[in-house]
Protein backbone atom coordinates (compact mmCIF):
# COMPACT_ATOMS: atom_id res chain seq x y z
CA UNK A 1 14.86 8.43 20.02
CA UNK A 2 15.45 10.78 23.56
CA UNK A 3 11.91 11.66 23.49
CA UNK A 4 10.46 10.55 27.38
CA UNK A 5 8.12 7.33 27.34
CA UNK A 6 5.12 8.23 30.13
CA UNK A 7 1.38 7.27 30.70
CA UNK A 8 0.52 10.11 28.91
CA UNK A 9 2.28 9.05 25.73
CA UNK A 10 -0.11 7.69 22.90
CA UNK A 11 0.88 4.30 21.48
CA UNK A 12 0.46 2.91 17.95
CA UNK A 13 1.81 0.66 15.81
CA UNK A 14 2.11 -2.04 13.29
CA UNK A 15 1.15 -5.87 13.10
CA UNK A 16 2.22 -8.89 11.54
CA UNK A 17 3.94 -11.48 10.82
CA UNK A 18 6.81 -11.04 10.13
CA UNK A 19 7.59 -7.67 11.59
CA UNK A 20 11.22 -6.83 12.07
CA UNK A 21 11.30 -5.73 8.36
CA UNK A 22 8.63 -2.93 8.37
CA UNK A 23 9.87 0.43 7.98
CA UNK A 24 6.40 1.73 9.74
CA UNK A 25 8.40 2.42 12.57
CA UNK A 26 10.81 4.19 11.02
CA UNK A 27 8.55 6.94 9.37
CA UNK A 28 6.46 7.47 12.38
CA UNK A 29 8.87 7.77 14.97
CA UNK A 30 10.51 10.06 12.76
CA UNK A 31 7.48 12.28 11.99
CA UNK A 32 6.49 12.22 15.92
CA UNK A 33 10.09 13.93 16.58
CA UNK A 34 9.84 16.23 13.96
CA UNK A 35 6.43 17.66 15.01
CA UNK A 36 7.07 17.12 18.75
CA UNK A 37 4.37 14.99 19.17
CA UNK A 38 4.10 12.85 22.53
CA UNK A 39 3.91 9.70 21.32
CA UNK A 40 5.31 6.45 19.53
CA UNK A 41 5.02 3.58 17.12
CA UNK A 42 6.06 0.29 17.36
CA UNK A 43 6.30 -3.30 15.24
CA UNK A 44 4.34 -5.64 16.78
CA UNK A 45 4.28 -9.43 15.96
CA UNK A 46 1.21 -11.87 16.39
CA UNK A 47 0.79 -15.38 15.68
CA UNK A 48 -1.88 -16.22 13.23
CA UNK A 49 -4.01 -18.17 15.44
CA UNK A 50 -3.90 -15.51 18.52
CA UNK A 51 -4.63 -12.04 16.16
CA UNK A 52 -8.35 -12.30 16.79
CA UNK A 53 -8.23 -12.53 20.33
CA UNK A 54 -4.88 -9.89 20.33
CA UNK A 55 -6.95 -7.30 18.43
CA UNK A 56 -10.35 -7.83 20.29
CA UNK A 57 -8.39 -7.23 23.73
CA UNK A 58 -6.90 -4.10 22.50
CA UNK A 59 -10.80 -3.06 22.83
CA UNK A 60 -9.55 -2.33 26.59
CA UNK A 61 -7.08 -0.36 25.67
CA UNK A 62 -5.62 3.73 25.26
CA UNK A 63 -4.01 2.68 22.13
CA UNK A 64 -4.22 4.78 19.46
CA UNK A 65 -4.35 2.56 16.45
CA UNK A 66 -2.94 -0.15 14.23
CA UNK A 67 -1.24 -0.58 10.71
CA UNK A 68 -2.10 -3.83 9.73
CA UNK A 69 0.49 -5.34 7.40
CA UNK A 70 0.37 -9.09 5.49
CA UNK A 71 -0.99 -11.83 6.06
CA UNK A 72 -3.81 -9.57 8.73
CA UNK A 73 -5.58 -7.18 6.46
CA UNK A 74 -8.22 -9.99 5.89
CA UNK A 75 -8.26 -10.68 9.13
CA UNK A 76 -8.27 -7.28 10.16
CA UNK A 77 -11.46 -6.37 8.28
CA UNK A 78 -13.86 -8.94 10.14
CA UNK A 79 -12.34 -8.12 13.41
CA UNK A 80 -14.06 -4.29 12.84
CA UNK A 81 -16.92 -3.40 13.72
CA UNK A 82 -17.09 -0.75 11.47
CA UNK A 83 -15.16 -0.28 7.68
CA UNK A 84 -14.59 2.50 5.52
CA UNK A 85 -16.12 1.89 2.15
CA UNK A 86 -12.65 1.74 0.70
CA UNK A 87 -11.36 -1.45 3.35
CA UNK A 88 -15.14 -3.02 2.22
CA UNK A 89 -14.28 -2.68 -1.54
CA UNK A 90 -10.49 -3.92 -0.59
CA UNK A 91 -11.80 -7.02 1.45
CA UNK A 92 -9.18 -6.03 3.63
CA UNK A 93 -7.91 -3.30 6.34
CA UNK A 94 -4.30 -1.99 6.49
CA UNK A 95 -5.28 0.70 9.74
CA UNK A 96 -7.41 -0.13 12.61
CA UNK A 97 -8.56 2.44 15.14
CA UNK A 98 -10.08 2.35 18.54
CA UNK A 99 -12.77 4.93 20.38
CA UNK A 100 -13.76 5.01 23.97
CA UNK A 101 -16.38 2.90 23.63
CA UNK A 102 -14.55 0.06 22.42
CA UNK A 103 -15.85 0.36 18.66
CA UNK A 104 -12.91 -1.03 15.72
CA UNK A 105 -13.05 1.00 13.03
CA UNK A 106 -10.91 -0.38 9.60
CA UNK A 107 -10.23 1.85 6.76
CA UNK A 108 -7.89 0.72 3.83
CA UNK A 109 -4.95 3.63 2.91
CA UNK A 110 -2.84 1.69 0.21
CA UNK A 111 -5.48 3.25 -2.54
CA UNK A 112 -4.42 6.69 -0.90
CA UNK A 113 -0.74 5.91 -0.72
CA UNK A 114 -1.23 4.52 -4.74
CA UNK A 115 -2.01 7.69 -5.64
CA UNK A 116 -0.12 10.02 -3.54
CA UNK A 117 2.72 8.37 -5.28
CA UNK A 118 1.95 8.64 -8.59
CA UNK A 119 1.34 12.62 -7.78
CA UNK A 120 4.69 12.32 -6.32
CA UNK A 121 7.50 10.38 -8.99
CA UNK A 122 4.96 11.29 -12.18
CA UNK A 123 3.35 14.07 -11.78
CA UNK A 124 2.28 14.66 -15.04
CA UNK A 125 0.28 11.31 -15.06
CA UNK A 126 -3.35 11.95 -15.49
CA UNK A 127 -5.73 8.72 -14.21
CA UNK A 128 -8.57 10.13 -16.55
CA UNK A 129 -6.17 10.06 -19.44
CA UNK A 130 -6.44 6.55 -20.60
CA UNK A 131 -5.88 2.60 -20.00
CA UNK A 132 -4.07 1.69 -17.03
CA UNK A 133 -3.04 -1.88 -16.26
CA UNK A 134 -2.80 -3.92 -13.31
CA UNK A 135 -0.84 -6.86 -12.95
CA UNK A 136 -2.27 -9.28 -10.84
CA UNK A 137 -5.53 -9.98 -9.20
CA UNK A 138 -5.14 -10.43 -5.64
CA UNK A 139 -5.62 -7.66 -2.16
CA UNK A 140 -2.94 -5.19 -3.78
CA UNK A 141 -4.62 -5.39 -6.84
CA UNK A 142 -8.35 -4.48 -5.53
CA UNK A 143 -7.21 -1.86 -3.97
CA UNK A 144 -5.14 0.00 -6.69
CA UNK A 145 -8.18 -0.91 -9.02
CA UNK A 146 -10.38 0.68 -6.08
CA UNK A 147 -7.96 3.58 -6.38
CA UNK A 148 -8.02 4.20 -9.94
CA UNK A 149 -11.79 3.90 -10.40
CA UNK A 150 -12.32 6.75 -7.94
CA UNK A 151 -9.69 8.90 -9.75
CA UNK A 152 -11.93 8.58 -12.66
CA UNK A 153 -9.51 6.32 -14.86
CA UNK A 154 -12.39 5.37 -17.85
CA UNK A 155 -10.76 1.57 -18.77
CA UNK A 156 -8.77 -0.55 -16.66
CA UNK A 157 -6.83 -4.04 -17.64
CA UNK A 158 -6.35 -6.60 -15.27
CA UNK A 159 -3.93 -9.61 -16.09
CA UNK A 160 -3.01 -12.41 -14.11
CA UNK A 161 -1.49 -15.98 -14.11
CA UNK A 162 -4.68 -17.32 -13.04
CA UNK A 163 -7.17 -15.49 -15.23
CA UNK A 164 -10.35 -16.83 -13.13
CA UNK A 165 -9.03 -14.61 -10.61
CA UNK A 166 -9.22 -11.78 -12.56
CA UNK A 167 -12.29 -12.17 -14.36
CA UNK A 168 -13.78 -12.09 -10.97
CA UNK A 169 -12.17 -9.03 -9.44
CA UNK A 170 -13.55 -7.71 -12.89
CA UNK A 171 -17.00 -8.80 -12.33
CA UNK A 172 -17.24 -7.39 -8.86
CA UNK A 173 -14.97 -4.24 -9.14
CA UNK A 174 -15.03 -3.29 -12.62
CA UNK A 175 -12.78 -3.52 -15.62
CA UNK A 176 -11.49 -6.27 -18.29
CA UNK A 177 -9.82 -9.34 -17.69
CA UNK A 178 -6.39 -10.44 -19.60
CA UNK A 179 -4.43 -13.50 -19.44
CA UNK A 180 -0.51 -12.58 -19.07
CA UNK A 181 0.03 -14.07 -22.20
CA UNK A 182 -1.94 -10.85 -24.26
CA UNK A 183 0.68 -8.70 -22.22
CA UNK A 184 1.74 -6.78 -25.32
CA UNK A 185 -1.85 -6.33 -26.67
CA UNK A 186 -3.23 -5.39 -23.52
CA UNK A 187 0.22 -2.92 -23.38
CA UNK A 188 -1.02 -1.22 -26.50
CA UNK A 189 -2.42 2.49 -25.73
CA UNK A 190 -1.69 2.28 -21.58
CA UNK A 191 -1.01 5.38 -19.18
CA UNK A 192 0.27 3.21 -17.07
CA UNK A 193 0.80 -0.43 -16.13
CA UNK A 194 1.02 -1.28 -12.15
CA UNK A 195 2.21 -4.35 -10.62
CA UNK A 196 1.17 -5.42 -7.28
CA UNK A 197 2.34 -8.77 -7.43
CA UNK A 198 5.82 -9.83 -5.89
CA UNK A 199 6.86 -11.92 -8.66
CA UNK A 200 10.14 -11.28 -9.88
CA UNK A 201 11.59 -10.53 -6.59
CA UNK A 202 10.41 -13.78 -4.44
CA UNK A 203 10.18 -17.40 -4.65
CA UNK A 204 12.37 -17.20 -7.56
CA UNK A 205 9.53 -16.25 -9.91
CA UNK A 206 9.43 -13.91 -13.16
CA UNK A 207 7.87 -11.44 -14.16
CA UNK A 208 8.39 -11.59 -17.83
CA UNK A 209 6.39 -8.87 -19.32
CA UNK A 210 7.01 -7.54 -22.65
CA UNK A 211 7.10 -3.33 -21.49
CA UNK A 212 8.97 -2.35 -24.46
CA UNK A 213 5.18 -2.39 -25.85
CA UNK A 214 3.74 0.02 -23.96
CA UNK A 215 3.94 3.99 -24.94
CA UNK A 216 6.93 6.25 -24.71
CA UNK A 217 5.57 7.70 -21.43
CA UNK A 218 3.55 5.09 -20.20
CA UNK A 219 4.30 5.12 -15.73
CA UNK A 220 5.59 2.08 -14.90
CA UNK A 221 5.26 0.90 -10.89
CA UNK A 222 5.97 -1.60 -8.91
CA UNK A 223 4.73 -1.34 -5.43
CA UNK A 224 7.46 -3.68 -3.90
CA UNK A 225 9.91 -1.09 -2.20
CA UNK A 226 12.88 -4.20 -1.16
CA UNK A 227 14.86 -3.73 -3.28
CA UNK A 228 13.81 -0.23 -4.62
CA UNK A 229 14.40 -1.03 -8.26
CA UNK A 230 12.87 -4.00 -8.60
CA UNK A 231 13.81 -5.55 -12.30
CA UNK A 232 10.55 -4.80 -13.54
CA UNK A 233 11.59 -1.22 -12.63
CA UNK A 234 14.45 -1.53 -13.82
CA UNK A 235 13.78 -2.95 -17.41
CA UNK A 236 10.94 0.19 -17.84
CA UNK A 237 13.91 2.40 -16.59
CA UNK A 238 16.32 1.12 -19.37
CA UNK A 239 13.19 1.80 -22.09
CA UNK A 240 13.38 5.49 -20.66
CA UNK A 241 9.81 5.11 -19.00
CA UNK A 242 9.00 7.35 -16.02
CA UNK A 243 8.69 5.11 -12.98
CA UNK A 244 7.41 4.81 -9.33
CA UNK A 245 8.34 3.13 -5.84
CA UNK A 246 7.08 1.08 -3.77
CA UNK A 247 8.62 3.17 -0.92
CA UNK A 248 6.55 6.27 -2.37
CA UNK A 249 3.53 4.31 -1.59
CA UNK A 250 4.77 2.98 1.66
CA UNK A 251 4.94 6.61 3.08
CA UNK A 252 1.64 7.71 0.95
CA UNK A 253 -0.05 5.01 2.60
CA UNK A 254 1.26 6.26 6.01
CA UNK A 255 0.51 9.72 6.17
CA UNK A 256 -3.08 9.71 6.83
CA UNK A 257 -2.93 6.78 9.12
CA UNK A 258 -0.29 8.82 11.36
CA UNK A 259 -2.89 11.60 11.55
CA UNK A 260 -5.81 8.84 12.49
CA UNK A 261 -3.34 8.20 15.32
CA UNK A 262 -1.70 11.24 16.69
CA UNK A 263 -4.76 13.92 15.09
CA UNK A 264 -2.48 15.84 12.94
CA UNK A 265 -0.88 15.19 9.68
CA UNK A 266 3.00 14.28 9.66
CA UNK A 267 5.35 17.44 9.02
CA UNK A 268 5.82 17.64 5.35
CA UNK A 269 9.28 19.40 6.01
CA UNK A 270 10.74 16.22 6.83
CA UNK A 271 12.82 14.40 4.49
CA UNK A 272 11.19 11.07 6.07
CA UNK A 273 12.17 9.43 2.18
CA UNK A 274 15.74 9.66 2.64
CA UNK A 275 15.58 8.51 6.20
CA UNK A 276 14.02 5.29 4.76
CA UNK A 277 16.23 5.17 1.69
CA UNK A 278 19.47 4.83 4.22
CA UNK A 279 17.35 2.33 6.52
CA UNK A 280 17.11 0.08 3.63
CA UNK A 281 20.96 0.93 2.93
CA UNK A 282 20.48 3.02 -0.16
């Protein structure tokens, strides 16, 4: 990046911890060129026991805003003074945003960036159609449940290893609770089956799920984007099942928070995908 660095130059970015991984950067810089826009966007990272007292100084500040990334969208939330009904519903902020008056505001874009990338890979996926099923019950899972309720989807099916936690998210969000062990019964009839866990690519876990029992042209995501095709992707792939990225979501997500930032949405003539696909050496 060329592009001049001055007092003039409006400054966002991402937190925590780590940080040197997020693409963030990547997209925004890359979207500020494109549209010419005086600004930039860096990775910023914060020790758990000093993010409190980091964002609450930022009060002070000209920045523009924050992405908030793991383990600070908790975090994030009671540090606002202010939330969008969909970071309330989440329990959790991913963008953070500052006025003159030193008033946080905390909205929550993954629901956004959910469905911006199922209009994106599947296009012919209707949420009103049918049963869609979410694996897992933790902050990624409220907020693609949050997601799918306000696109109207009529039934939702929520598994997880611990089913407590998913009878709960039930309770307070909405839908039915499933232990993973009624995966191919809760399968039967589904739109769509989301998983917004990390198993299967971390801490050597598994995520044995039996997908061969869902419908021909059930959507099949995984919102993990390292590595793309994650081998839950990859076994609905080998069924023939139409599929989506985690990356997909990662820039969904990031469009409207760029325009929170720099007030004006990110060109859509940029290829910012493929820039991310060769970051991650695809």
């Amino acid at each position: 990046m060329s592009r001049p660095i001055t007092g003039k130059t409006a400054v966002a970015g991402v937190v925590g911890s780590p940080i040197a991984h997020s693409l963030s950067p990547i997209l925004h810089n890359a979207w500020l060129e494109a549209a010419g826009i005086d600004g930039v966007y860096v990775a910023l990272e914060v020790d758990a026991l000093g993010f409190a007292n980091f964002i609450n100084g930022l009060r002070a500040t000209s920045l523009a805003g924050l992405n908030v990334t793991l383990p600070y969208k908790e975090a994030a939330l009671a540090a606002a003074h202010d939330a969008d009904p969909r970071a309330r519903r989440a329990k959790a902020a991913n963008l953070l945003t500052f006025d003159d008056y030193g008033v946080i505001r905390a909205d929550n874009t993954d629901g956004l960036g959910l469905l911006a990338a199922f209009a994106e890979q599947a296009p012919a996926f209707d949420p009103k159609a049918g049963p869609v099923v979410i694996v897992g019950a933790g902050g990624a899972a409220r907020g693609a449940l949050g997601a799918m309720l306000d696109a109207g989807c009529p039934e939702i099916r929520i598994m997880n290893r611990t089913p407590a936690r998913a009878e709960a998210l039930a309770a307070e969000l909405g839908g039915e609770a499933y232990e993973l062990r009624d995966a191919e019964a809760v399968f039967f009839g589904a739109t769509a089956v989301i998983n917004t866990t990390s198993a299967g690519v971390a801490n050597g876990e598994t995520l044995d799920l039996p997908l061969a029992a869902t419908p021909d042209g059930c959507v099949v995501m995984d919102m993990v984007y390292k590595p793309l095709i994650t081998p839950f992707l990859a076994q609905a792939q080998a069924l023939g099942r139409p599929t989506v990225d985690g990356l997909a979501m990662l820039i969904g997500q990031a469009r409207p928070s760029f325009e929170a930032f720099y007030g004006a949405p990110p060109p859509a003539d940029l290829d910012v995908r493929a820039i991310a696909l060769k970051a991650l050496g695809q």
